[in-house]
Protein backbone atom coordinates (compact mmCIF):
# COMPACT_ATOMS: atom_id res chain seq x y z
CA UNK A 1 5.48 -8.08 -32.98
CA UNK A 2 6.99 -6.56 -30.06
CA UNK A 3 3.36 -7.05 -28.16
CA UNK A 4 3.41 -10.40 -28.37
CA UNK A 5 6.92 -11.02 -27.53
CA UNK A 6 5.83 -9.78 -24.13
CA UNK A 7 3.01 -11.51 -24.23
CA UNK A 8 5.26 -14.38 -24.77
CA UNK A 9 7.77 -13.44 -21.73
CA UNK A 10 5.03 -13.09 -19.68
CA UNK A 11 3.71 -16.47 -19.94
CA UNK A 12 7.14 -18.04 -19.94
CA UNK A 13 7.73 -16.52 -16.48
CA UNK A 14 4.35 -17.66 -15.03
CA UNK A 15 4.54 -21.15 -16.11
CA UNK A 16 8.27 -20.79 -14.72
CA UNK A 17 6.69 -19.75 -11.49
CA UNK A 18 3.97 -22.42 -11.20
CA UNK A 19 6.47 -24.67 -11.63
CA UNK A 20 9.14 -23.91 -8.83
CA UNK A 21 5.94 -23.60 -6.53
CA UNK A 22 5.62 -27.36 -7.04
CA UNK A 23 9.59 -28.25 -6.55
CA UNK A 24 9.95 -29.65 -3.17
CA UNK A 25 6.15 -29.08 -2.17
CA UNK A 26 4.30 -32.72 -0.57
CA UNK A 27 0.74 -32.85 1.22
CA UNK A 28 0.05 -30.43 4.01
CA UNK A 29 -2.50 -31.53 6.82
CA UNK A 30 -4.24 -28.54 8.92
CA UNK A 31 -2.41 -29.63 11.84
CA UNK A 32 1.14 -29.18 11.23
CA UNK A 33 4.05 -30.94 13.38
CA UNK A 34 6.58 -29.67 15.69
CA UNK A 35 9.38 -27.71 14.20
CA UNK A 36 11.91 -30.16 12.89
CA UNK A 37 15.47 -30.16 15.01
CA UNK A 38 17.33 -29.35 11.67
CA UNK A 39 15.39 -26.08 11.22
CA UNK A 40 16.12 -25.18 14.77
CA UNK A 41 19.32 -25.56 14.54
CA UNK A 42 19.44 -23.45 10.92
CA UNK A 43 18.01 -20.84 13.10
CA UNK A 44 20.37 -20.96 16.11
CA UNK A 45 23.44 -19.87 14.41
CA UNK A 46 25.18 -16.58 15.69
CA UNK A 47 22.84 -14.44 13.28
CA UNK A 48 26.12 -11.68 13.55
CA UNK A 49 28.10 -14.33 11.18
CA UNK A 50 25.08 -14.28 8.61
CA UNK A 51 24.58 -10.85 9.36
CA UNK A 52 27.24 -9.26 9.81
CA UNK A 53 28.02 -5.37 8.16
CA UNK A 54 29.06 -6.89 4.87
CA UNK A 55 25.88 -8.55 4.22
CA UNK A 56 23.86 -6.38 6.27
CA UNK A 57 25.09 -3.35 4.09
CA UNK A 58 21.80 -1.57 2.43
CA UNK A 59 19.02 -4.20 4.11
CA UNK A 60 17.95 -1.52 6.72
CA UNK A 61 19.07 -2.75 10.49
CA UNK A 62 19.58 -6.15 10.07
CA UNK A 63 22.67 -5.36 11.97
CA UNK A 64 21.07 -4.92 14.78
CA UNK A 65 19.79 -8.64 14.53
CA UNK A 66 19.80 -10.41 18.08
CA UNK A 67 17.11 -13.04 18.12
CA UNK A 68 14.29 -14.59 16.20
CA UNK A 69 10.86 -14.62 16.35
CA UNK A 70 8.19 -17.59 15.75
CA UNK A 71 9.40 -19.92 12.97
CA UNK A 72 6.79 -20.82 10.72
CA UNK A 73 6.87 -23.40 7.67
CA UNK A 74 6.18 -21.69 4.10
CA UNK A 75 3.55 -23.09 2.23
CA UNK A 76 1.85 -22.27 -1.39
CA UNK A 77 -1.23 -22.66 -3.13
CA UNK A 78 -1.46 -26.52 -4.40
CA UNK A 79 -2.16 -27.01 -8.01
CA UNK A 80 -5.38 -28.05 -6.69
CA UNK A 81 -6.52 -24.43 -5.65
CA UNK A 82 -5.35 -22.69 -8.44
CA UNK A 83 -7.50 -24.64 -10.72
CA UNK A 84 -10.61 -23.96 -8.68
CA UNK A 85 -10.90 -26.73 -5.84
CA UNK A 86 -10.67 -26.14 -2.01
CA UNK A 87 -10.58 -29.35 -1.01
CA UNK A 88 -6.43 -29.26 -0.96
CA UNK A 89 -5.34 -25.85 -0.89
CA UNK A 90 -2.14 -26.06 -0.05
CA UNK A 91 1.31 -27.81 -0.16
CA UNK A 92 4.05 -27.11 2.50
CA UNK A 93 7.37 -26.19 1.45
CA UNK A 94 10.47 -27.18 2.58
CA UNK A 95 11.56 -23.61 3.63
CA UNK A 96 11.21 -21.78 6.59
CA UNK A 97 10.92 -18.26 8.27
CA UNK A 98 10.98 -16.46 11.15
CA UNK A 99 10.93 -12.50 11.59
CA UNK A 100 14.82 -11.09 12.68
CA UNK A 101 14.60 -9.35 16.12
CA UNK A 102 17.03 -6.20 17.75
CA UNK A 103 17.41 -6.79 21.09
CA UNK A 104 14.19 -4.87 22.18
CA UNK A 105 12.19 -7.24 20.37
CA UNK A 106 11.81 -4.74 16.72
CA UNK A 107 11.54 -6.79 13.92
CA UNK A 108 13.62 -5.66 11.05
CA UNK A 109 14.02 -8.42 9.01
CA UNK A 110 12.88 -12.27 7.61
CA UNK A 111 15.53 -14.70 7.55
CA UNK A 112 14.63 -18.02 5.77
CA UNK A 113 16.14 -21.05 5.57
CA UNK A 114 15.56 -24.51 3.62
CA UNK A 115 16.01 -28.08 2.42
CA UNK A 116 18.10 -28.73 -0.71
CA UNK A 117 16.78 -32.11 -1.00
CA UNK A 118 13.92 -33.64 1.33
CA UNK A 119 16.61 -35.83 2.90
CA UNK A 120 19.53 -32.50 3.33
CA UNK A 121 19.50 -30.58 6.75
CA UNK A 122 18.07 -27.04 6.42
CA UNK A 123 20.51 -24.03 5.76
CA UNK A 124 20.37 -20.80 5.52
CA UNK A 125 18.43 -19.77 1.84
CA UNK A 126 18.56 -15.92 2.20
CA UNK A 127 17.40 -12.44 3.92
CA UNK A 128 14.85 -10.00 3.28
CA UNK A 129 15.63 -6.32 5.33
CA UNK A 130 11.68 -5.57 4.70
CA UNK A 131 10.48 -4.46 8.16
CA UNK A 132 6.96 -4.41 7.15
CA UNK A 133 6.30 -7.65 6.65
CA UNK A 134 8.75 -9.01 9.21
CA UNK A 135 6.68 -6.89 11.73
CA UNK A 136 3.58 -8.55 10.43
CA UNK A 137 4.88 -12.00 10.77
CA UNK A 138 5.49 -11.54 13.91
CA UNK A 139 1.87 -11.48 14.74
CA UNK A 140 1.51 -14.77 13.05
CA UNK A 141 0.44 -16.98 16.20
CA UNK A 142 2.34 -19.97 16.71
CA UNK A 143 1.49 -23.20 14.59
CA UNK A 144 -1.17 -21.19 12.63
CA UNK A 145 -0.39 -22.02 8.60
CA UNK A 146 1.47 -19.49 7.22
CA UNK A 147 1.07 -18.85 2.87
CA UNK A 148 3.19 -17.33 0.61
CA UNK A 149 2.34 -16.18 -2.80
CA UNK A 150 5.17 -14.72 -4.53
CA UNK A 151 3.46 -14.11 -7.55
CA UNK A 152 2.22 -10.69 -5.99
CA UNK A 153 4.19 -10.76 -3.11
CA UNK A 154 1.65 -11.52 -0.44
CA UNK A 155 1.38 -13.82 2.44
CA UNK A 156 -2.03 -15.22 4.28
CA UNK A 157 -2.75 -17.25 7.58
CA UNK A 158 -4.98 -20.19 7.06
CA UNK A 159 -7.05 -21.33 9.91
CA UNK A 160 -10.49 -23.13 9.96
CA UNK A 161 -11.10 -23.09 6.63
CA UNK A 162 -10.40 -18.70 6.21
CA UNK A 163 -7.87 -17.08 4.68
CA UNK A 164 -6.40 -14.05 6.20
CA UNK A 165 -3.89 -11.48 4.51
CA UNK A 166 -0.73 -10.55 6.78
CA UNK A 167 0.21 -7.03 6.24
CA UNK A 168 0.05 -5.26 3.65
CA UNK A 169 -2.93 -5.86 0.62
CA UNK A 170 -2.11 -3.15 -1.52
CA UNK A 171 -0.99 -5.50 -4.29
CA UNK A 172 -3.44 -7.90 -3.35
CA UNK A 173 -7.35 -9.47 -4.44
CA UNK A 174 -7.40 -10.84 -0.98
CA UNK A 175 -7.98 -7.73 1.41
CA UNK A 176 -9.41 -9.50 4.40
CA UNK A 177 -10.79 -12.89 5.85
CA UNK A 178 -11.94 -14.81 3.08
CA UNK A 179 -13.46 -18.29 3.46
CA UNK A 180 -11.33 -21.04 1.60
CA UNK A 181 -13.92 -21.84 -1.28
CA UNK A 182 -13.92 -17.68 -2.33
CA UNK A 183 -10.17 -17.87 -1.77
CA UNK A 184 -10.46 -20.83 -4.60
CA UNK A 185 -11.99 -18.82 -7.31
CA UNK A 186 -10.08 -15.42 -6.72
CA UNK A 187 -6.86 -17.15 -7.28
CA UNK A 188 -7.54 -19.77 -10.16
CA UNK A 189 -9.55 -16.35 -11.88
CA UNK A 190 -6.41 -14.32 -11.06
CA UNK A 191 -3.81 -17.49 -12.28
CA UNK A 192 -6.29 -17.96 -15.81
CA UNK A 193 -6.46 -13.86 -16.70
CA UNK A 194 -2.68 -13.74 -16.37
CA UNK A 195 -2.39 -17.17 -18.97
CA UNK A 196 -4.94 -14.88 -21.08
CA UNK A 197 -3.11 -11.65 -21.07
CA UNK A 198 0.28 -13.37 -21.42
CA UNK A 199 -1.49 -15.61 -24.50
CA UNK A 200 -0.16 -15.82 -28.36
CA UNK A 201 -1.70 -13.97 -31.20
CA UNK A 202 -3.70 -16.21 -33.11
CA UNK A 203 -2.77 -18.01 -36.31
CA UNK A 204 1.14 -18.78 -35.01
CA UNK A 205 2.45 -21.56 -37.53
CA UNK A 206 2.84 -24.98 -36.23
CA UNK A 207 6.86 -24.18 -36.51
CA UNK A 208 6.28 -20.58 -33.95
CA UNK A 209 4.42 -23.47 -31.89
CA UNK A 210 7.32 -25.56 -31.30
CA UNK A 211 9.87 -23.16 -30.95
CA UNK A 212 7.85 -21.22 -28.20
CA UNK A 213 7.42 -24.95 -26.79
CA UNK A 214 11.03 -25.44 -26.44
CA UNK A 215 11.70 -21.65 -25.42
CA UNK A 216 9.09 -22.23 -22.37
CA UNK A 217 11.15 -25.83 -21.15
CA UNK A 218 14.91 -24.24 -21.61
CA UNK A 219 13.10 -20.94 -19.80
CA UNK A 220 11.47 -22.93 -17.09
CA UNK A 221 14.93 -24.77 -16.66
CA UNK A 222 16.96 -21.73 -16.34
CA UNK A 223 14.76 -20.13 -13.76
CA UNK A 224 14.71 -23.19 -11.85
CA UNK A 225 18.61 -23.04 -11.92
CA UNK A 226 18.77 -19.40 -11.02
CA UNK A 227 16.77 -20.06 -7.79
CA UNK A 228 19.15 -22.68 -6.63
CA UNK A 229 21.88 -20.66 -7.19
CA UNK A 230 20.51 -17.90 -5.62
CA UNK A 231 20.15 -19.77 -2.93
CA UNK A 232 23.71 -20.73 -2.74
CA UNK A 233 24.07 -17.41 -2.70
CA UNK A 234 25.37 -14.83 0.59
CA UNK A 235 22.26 -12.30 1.16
């Protein structure tokens, strides 16, 4: 019993994931567009007011923020990918990052910001102190396609048709450049074991059915309300 109500909380949390990937994501071409005004103005704020020792207390030397680096739009794997087809891989989100500089250029930090609504001007969303992967988004070239996968934690350029990791792979399946079509079936095989593994025993009455059913919608809703409010949130 206690087995499967993992098993059950594990696959409650996935399909809670999948679906805030697809909140706010439309169409991305290869080409993307200039940075929109409203995101360069989310990221021209006086970073000491977001960042000041309050909120930088414990996230490493954000304090020392002076400047940011390249911003790049998030994007995610499209529904298409994870079910095994390259032809779309990706939707762009309506977030945004860009590593958080000290004055001699050291990144320390990834600040993000985002759209509420399509039609809302992008605000500040939140901070991450993790110096690591600021300091390998920094290398991100301008207007290359940036990925996020927060299932494991991982981000990947996309360019001509080949994934590449940034940073750190340990957690990863996706440890260096990796044509799109691979990238396809590593990530819908990865997305199907984890439905597997977080399955039901067999032979669950058609009463256990619908109660898991409407455990997995009020779940999903929940965790869709605890990202917006986490959001709201100060870092």
């Amino acid at each position: 019993m206690v087995g499967s109500g993992k098993r059950w909380r594990a696959l409650l949390g996935l399909v809670a994931t999948l679906g805030l990937l697809a909140v706010g994501a439309v169409p991305a071409s290869a080409a993307e567009d200039n940075t929109p005004a409203d995101v360069i103005a989310a990221f021209s704020v006086d970073t000491a007011v977001v960042l000041g020792s309050d909120e930088a207390a414990g996230l490493g030397r954000l304090a020392e923020a002076a400047s940011f680096g390249t911003v790049h739009r998030v994007h995610a794997w499209s529904a298409s990918l994870i079910a095994g087809k390259a032809s779309d891989p990706v939707s762009a989100m309506d977030e945004w990052v860009a590593p958080i500089l000290t004055a001699s250029g050291e990144a320390v930090g990834v600040y993000r910001v985002w759209r509420e609504t399509p039609d809302s001007d992008a605000r500040f969303a939140g901070v991450d102190g993790d110096a690591a992967t600021a300091a390998a988004l920094a290398e991100v070239a301008a207007g290359v396609m940036l990925i996020e996968d927060p299932t494991i934690a991982a981000w990947y350029t996309l360019d001509a048709g080949v994934v590449t990791p940034v940073g750190s792979a340990r957690f990863d399946d996706i440890r260096v450049a990796t044509p799109i079509d691979r990238v396809a079936e590593i990530v819908s095989a990865r997305f199907a074991q984890n439905v597997r593994d977080a399955a039901p025993p067999v032979g669950l009455s058609y009463e256990s059915w619908m109660w898991a059913g409407i455990a997995l919608l009020v779940t999903a809703a929940i965790g869709a309300g605890l990202v917006m409010l986490r959001r709201r949130l100060p870092a």
